[in-house]
PDB file of N, CA and C in Angstrom:
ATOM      1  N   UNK A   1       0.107 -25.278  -1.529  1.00  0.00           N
ATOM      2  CA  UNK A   1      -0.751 -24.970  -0.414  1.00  0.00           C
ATOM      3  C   UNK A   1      -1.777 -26.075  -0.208  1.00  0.00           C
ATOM      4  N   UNK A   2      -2.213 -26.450  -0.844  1.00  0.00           N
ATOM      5  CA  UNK A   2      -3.078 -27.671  -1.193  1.00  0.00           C
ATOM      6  C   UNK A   2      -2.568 -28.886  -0.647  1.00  0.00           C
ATOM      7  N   UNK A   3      -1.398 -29.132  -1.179  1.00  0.00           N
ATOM      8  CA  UNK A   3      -0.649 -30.439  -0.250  1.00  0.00           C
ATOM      9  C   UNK A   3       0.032 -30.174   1.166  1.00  0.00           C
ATOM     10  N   UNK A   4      -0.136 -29.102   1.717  1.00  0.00           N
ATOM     11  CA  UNK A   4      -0.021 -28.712   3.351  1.00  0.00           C
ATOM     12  C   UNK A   4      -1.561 -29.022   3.845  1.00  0.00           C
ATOM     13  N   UNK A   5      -2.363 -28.186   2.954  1.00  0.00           N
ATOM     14  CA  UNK A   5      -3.921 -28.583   4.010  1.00  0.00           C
ATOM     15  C   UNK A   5      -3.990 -29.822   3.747  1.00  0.00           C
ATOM     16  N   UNK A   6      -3.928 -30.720   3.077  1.00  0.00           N
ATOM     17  CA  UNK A   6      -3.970 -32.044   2.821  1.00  0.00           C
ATOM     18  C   UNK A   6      -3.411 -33.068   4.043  1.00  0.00           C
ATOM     19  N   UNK A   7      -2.051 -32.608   4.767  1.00  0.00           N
ATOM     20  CA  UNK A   7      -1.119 -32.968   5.346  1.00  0.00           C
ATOM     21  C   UNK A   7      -0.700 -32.733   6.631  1.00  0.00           C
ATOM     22  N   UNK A   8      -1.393 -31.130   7.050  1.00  0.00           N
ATOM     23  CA  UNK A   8      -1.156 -30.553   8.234  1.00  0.00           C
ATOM     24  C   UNK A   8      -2.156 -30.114   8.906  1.00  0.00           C
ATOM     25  N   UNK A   9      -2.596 -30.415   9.679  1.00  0.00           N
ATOM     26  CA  UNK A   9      -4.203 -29.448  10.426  1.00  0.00           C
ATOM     27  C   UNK A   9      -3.900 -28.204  10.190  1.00  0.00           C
ATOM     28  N   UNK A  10      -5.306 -27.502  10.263  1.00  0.00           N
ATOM     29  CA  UNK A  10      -5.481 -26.171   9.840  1.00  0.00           C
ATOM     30  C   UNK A  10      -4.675 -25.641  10.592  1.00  0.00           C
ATOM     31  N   UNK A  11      -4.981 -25.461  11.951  1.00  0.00           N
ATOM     32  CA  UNK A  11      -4.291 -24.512  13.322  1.00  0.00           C
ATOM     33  C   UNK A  11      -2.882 -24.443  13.286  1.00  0.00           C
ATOM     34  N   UNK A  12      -2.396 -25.947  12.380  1.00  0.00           N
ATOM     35  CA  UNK A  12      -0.348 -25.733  12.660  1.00  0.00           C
ATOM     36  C   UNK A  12      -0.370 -24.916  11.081  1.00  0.00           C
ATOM     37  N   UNK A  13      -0.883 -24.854  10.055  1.00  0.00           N
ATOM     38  CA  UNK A  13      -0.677 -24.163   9.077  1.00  0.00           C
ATOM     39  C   UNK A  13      -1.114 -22.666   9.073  1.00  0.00           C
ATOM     40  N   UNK A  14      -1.943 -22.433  10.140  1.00  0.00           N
ATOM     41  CA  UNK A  14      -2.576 -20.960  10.207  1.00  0.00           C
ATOM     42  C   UNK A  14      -1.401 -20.549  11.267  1.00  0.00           C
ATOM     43  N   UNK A  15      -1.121 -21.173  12.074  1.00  0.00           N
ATOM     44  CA  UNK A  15      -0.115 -20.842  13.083  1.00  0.00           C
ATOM     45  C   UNK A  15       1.634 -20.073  11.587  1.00  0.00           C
ATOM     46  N   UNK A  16       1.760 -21.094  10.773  1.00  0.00           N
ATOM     47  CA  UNK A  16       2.927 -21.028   9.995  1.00  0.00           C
ATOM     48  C   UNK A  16       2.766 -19.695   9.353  1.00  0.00           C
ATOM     49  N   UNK A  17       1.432 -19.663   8.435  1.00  0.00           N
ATOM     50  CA  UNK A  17       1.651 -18.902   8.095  1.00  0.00           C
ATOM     51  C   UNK A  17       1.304 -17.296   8.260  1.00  0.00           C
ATOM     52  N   UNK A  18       1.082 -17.362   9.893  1.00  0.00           N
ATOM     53  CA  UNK A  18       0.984 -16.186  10.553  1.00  0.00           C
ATOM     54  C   UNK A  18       2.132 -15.594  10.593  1.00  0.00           C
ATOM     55  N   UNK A  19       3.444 -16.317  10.527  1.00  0.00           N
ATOM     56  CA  UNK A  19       4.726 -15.780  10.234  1.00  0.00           C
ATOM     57  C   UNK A  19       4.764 -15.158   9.377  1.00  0.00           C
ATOM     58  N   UNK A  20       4.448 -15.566   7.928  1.00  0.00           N
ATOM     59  CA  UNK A  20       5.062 -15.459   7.083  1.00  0.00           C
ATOM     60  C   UNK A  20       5.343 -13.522   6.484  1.00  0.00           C
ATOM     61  N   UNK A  21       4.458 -12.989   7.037  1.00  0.00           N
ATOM     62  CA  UNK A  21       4.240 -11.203   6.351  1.00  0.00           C
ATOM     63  C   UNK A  21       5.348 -11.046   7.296  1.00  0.00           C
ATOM     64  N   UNK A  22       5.826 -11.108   8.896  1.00  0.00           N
ATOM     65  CA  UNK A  22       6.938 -10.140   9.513  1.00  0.00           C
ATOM     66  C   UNK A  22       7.909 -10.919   8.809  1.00  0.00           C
ATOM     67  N   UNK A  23       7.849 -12.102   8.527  1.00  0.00           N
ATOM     68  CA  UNK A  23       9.602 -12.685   8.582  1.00  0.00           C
ATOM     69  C   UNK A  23       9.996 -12.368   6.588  1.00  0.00           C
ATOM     70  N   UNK A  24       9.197 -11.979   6.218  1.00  0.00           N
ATOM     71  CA  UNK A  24       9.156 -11.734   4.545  1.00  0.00           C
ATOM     72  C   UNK A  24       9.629 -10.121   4.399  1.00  0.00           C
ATOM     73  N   UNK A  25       8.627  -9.499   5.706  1.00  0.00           N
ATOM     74  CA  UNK A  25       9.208  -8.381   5.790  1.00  0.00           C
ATOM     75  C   UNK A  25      10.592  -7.816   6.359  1.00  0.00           C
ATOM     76  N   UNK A  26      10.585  -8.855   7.317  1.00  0.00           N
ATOM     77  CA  UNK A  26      12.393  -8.592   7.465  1.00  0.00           C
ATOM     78  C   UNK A  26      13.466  -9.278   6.911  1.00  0.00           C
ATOM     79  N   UNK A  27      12.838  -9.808   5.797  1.00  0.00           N
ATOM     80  CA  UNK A  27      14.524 -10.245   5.111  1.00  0.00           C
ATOM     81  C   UNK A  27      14.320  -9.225   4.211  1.00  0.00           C
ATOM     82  N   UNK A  28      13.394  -8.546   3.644  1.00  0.00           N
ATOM     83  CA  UNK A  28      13.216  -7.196   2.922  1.00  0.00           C
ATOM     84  C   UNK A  28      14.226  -6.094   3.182  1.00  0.00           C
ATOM     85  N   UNK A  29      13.713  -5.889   4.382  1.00  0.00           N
ATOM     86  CA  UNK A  29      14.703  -4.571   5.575  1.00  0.00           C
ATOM     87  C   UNK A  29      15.974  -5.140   5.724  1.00  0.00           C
ATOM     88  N   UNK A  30      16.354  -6.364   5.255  1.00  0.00           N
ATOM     89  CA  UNK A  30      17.677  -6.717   5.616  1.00  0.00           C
ATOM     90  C   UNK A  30      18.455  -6.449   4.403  1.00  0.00           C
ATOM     91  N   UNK A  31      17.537  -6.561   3.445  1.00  0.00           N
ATOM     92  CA  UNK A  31      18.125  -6.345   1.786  1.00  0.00           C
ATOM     93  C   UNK A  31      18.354  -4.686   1.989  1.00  0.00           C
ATOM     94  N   UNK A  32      17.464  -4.221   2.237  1.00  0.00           N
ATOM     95  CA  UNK A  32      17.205  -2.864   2.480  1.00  0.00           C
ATOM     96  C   UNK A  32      18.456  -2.019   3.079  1.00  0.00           C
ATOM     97  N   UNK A  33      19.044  -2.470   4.291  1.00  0.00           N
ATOM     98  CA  UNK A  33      19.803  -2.110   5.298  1.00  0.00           C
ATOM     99  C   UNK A  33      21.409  -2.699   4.689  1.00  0.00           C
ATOM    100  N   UNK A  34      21.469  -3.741   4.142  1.00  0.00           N
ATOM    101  CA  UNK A  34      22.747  -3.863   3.159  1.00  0.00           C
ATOM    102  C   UNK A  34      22.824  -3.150   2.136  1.00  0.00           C
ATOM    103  N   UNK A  35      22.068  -3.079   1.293  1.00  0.00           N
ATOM    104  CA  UNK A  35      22.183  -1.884  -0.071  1.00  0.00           C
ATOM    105  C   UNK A  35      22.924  -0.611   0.523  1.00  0.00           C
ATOM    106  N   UNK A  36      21.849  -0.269   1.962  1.00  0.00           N
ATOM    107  CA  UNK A  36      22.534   0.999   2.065  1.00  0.00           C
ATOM    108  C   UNK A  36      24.027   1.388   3.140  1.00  0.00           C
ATOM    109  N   UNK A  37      24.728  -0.186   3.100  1.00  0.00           N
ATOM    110  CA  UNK A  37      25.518  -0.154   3.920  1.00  0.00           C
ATOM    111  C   UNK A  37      26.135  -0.568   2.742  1.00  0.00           C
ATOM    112  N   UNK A  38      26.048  -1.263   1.716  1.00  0.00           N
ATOM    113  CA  UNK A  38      26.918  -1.292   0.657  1.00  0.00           C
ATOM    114  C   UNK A  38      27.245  -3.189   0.599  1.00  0.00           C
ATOM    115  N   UNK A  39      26.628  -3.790   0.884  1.00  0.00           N
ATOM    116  CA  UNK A  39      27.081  -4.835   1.400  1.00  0.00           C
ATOM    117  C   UNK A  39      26.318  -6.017   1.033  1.00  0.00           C
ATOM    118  N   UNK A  40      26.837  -6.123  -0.018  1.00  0.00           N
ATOM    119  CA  UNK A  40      26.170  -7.716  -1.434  1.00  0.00           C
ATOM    120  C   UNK A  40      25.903  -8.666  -0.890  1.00  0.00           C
ATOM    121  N   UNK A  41      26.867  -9.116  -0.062  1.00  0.00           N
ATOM    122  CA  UNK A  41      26.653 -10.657   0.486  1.00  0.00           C
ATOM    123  C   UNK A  41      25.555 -10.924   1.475  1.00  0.00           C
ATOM    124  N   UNK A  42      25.713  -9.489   2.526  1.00  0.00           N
ATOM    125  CA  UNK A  42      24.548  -9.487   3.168  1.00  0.00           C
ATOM    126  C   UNK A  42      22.789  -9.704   2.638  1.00  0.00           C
ATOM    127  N   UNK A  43      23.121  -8.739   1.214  1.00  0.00           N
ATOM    128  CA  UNK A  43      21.857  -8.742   0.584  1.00  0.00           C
ATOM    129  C   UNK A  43      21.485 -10.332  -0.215  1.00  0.00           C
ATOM    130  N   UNK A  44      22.365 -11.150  -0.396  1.00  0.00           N
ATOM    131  CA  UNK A  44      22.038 -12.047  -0.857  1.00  0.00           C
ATOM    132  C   UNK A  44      22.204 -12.908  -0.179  1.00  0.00           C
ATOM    133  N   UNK A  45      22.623 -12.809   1.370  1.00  0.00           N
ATOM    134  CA  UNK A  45      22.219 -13.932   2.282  1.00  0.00           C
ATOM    135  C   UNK A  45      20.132 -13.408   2.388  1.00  0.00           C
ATOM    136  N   UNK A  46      20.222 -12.369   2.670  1.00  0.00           N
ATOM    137  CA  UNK A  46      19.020 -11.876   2.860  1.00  0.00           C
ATOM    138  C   UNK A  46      17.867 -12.938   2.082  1.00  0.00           C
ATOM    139  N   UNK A  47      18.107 -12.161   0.534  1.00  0.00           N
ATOM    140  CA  UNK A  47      17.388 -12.827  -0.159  1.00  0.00           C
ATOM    141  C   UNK A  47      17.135 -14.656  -0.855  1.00  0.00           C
ATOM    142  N   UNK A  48      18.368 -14.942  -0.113  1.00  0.00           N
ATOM    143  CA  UNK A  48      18.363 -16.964  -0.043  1.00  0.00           C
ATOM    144  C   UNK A  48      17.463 -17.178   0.525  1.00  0.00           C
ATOM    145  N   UNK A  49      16.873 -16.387   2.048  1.00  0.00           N
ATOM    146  CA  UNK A  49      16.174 -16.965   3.146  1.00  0.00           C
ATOM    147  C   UNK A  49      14.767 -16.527   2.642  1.00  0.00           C
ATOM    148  N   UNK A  50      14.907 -15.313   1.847  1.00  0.00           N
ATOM    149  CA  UNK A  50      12.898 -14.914   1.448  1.00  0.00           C
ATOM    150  C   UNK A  50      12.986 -15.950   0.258  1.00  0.00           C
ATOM    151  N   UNK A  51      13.893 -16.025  -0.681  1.00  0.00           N
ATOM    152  CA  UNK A  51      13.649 -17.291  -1.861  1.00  0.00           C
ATOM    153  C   UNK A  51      13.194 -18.481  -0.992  1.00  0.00           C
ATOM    154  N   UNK A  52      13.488 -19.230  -0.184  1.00  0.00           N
ATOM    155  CA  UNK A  52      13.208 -20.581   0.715  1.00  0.00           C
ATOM    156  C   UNK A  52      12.413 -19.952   0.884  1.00  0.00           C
ATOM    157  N   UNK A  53      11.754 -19.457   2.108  1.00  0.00           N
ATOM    158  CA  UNK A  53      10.343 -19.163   2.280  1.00  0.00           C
ATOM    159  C   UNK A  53       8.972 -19.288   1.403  1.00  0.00           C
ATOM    160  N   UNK A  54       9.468 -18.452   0.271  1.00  0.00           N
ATOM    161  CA  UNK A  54       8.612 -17.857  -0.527  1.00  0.00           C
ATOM    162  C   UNK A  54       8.328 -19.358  -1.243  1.00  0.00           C
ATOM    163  N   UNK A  55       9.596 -19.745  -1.816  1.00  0.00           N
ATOM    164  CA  UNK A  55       9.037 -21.159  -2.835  1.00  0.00           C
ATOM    165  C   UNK A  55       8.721 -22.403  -1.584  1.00  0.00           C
ATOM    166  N   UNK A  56       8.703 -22.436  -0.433  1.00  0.00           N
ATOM    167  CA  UNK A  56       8.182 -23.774   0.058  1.00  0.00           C
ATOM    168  C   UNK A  56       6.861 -22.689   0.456  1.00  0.00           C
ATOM    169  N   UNK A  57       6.111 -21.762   0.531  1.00  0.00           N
ATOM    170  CA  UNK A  57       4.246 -21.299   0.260  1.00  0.00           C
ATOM    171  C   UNK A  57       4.502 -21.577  -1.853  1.00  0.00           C
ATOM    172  N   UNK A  58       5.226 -21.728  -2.524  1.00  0.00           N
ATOM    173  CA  UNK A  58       4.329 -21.707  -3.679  1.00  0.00           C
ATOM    174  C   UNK A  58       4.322 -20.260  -4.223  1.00  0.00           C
ATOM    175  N   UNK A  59       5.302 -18.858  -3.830  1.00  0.00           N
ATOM    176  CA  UNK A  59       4.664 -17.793  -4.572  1.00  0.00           C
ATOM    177  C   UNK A  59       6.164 -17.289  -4.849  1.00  0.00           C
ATOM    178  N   UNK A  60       5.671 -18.116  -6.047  1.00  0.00           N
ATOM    179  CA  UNK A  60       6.791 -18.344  -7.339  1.00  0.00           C
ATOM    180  C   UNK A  60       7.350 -17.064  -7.783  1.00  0.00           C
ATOM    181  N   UNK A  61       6.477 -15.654  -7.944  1.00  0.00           N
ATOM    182  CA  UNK A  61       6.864 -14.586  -8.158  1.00  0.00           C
ATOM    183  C   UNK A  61       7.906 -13.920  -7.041  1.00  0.00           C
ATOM    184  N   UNK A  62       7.658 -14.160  -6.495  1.00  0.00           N
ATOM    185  CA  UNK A  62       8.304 -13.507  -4.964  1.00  0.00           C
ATOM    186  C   UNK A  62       9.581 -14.741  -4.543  1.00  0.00           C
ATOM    187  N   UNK A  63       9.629 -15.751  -5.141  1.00  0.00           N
ATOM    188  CA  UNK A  63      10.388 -16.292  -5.083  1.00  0.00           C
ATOM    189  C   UNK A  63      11.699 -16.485  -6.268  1.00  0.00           C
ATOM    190  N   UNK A  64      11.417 -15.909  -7.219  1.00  0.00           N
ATOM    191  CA  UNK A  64      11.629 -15.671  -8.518  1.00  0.00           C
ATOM    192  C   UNK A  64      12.346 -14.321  -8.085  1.00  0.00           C
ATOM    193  N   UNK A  65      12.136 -13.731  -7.646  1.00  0.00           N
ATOM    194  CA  UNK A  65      12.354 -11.990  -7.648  1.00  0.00           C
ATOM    195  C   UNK A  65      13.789 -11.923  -6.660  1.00  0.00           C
ATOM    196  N   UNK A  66      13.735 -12.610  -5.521  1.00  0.00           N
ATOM    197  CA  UNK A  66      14.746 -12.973  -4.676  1.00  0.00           C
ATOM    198  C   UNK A  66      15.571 -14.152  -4.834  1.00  0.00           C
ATOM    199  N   UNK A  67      15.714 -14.419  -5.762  1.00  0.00           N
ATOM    200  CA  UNK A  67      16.393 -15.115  -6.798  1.00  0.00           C
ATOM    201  C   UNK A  67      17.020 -14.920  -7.634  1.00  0.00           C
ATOM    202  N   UNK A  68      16.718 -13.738  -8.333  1.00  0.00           N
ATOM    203  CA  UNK A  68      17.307 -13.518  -9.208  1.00  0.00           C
ATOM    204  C   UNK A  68      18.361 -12.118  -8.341  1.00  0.00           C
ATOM    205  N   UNK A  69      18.104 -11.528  -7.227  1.00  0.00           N
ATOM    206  CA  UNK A  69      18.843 -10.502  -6.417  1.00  0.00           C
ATOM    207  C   UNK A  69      19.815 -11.539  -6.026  1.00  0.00           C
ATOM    208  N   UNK A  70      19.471 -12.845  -5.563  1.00  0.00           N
ATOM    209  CA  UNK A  70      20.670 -13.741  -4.816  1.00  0.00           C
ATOM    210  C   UNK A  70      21.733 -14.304  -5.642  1.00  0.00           C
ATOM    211  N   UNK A  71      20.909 -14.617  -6.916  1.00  0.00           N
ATOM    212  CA  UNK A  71      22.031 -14.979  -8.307  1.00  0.00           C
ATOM    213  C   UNK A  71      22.416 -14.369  -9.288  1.00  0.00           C
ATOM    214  N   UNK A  72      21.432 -13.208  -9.668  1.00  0.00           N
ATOM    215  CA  UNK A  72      21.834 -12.567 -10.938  1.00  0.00           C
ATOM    216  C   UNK A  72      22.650 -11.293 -10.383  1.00  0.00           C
ATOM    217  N   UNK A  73      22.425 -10.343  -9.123  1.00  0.00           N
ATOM    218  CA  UNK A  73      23.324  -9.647  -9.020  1.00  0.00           C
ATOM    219  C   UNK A  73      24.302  -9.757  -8.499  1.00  0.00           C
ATOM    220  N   UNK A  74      25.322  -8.602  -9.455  1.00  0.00           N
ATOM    221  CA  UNK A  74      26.682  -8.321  -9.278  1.00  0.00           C
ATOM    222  C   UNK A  74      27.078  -7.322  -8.341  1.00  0.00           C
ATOM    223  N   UNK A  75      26.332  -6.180  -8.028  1.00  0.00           N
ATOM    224  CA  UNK A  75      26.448  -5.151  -7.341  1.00  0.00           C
ATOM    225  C   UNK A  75      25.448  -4.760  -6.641  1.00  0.00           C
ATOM    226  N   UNK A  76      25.507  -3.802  -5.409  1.00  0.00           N
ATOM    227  CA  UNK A  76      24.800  -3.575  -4.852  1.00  0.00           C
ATOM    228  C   UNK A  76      23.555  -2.722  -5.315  1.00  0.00           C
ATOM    229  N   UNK A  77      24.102  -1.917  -6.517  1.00  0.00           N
ATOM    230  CA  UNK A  77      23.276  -1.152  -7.335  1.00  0.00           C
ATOM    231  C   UNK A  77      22.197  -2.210  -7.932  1.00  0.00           C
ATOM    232  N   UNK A  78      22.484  -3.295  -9.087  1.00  0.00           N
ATOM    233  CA  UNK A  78      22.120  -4.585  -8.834  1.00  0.00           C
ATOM    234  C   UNK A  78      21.081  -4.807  -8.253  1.00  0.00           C
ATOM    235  N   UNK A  79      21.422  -4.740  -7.043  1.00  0.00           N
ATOM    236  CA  UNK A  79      19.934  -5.484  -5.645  1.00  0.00           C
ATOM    237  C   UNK A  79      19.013  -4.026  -5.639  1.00  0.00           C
ATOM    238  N   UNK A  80      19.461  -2.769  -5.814  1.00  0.00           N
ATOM    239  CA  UNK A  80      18.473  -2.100  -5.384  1.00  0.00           C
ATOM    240  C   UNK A  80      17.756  -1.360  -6.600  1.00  0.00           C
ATOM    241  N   UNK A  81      17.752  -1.950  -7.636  1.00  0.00           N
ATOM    242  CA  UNK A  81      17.122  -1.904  -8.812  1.00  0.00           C
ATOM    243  C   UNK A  81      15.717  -3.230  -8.595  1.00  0.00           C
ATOM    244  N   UNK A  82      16.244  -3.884  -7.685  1.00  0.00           N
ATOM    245  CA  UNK A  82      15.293  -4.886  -7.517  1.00  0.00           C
ATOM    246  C   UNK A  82      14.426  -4.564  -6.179  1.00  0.00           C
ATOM    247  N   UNK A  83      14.685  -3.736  -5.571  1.00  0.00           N
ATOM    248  CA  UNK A  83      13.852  -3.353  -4.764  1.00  0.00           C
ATOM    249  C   UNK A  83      12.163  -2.856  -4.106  1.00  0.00           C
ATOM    250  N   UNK A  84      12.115  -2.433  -5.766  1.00  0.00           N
ATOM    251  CA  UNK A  84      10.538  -1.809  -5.384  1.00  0.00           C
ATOM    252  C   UNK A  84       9.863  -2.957  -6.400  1.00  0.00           C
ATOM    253  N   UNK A  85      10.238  -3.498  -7.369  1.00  0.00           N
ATOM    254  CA  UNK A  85       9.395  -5.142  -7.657  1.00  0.00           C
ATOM    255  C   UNK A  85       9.634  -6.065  -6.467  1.00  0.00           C
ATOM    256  N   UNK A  86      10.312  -6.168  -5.527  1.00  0.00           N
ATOM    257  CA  UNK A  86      10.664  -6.846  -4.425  1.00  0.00           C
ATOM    258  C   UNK A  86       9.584  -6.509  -3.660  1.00  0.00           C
ATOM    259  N   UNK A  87       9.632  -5.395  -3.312  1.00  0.00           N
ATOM    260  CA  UNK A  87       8.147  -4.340  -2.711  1.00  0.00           C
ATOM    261  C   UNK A  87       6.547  -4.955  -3.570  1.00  0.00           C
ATOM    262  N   UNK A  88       6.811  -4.618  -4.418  1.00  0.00           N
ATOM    263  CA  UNK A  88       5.261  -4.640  -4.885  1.00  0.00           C
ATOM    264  C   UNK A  88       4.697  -6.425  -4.966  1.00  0.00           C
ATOM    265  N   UNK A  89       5.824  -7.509  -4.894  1.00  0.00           N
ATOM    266  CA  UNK A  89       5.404  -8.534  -4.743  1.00  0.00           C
ATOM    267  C   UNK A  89       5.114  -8.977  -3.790  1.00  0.00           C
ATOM    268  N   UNK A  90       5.867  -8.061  -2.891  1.00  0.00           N
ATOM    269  CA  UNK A  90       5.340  -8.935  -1.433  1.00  0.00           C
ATOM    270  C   UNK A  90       3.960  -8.353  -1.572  1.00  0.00           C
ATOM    271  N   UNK A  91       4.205  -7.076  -1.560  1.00  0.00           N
ATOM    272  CA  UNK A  91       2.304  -6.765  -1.229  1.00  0.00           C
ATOM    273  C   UNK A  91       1.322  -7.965  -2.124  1.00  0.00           C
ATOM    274  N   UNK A  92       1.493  -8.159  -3.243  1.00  0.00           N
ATOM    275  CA  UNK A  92       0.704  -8.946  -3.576  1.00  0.00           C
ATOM    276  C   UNK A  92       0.255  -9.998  -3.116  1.00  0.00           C
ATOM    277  N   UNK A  93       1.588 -10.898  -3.125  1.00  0.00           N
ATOM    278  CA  UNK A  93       1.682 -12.349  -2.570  1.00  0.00           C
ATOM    279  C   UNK A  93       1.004 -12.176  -1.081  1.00  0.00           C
ATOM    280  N   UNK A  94       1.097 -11.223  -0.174  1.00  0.00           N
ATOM    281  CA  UNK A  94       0.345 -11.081   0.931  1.00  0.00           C
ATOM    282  C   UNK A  94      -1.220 -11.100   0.927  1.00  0.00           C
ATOM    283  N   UNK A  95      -1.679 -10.276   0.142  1.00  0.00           N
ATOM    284  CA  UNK A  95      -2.949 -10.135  -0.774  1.00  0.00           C
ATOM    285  C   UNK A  95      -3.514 -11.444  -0.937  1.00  0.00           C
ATOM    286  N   UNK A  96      -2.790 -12.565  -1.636  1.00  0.00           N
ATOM    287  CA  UNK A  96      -3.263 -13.440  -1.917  1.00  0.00           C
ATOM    288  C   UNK A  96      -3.136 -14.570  -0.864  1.00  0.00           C
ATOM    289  N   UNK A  97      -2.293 -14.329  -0.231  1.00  0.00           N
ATOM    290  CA  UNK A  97      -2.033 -15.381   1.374  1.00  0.00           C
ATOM    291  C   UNK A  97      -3.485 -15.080   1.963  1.00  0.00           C
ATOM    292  N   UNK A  98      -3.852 -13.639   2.234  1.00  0.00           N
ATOM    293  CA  UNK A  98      -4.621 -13.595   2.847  1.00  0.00           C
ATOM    294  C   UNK A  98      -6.029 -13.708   2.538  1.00  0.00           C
ATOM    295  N   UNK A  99      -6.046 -13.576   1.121  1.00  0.00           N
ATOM    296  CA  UNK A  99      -7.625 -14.447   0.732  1.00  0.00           C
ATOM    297  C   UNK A  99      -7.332 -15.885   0.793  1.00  0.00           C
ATOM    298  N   UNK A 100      -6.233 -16.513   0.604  1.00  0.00           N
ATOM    299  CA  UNK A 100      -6.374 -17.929   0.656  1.00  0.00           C
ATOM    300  C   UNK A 100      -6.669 -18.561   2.094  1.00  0.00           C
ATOM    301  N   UNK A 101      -5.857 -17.901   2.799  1.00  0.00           N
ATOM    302  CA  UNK A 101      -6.223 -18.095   4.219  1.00  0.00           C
ATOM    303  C   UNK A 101      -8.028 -18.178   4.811  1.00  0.00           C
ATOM    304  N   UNK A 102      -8.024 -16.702   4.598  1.00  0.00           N
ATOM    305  CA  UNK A 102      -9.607 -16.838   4.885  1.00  0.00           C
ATOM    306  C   UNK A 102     -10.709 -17.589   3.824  1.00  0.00           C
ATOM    307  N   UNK A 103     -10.367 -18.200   2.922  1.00  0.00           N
ATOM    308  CA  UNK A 103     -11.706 -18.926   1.611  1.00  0.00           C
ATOM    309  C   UNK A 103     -11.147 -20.237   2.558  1.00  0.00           C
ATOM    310  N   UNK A 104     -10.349 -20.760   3.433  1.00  0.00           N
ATOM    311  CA  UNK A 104     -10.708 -22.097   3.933  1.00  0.00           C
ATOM    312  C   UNK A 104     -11.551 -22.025   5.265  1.00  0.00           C
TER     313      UNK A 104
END
């Protein structure tokens, strides 16, 4: 985050990461909506696109978490064992977007 403010004016980085809570939240609902359609690949296309996201902001946990749904599972059961730590990181990582946001 540090080497974006360094690199990018505030307004194109506040603009970026005004995205980031809907589009985090819908590759969530997309994981979400494959589990319950039964459908792995979907869930781990899902979670490729919140892993990219998540590790180019830096929140390694949340990037870590959809990572391990995109590589370590085998089954759909699998992904939805990962679901509510999937849940509770985003809330965090949001948490912390949004004090970082506002302390600049």
């Amino acid at each position: 985050m540090d080497d974006w403010c360094s690199d990018i004016d505030r307004c194109d980085i506040l603009a970026i990461l005004s995205r980031v809570p809907d589009d985090a939240r819908k590759n969530i609902a997309e994981i979400e909506k494959a589990v319950t359609e039964g459908d792995l690949t979907a869930c781990k296309r899902a979670a490729h696109r919140l892993k990219g996201m998540a590790g180019n902001l830096g929140a390694s946990r949340l990037a870590g978490t959809a990572r391990d749904i995109e590589l370590k599972s085998h089954s759909v059961d699998d992904v939805a064992g990962h679901i509510e730590s999937l849940q509770a990181t985003l809330v965090a990582t949001l948490a912390a977007l949004d004090r970082a946001t506002h302390a600049r």
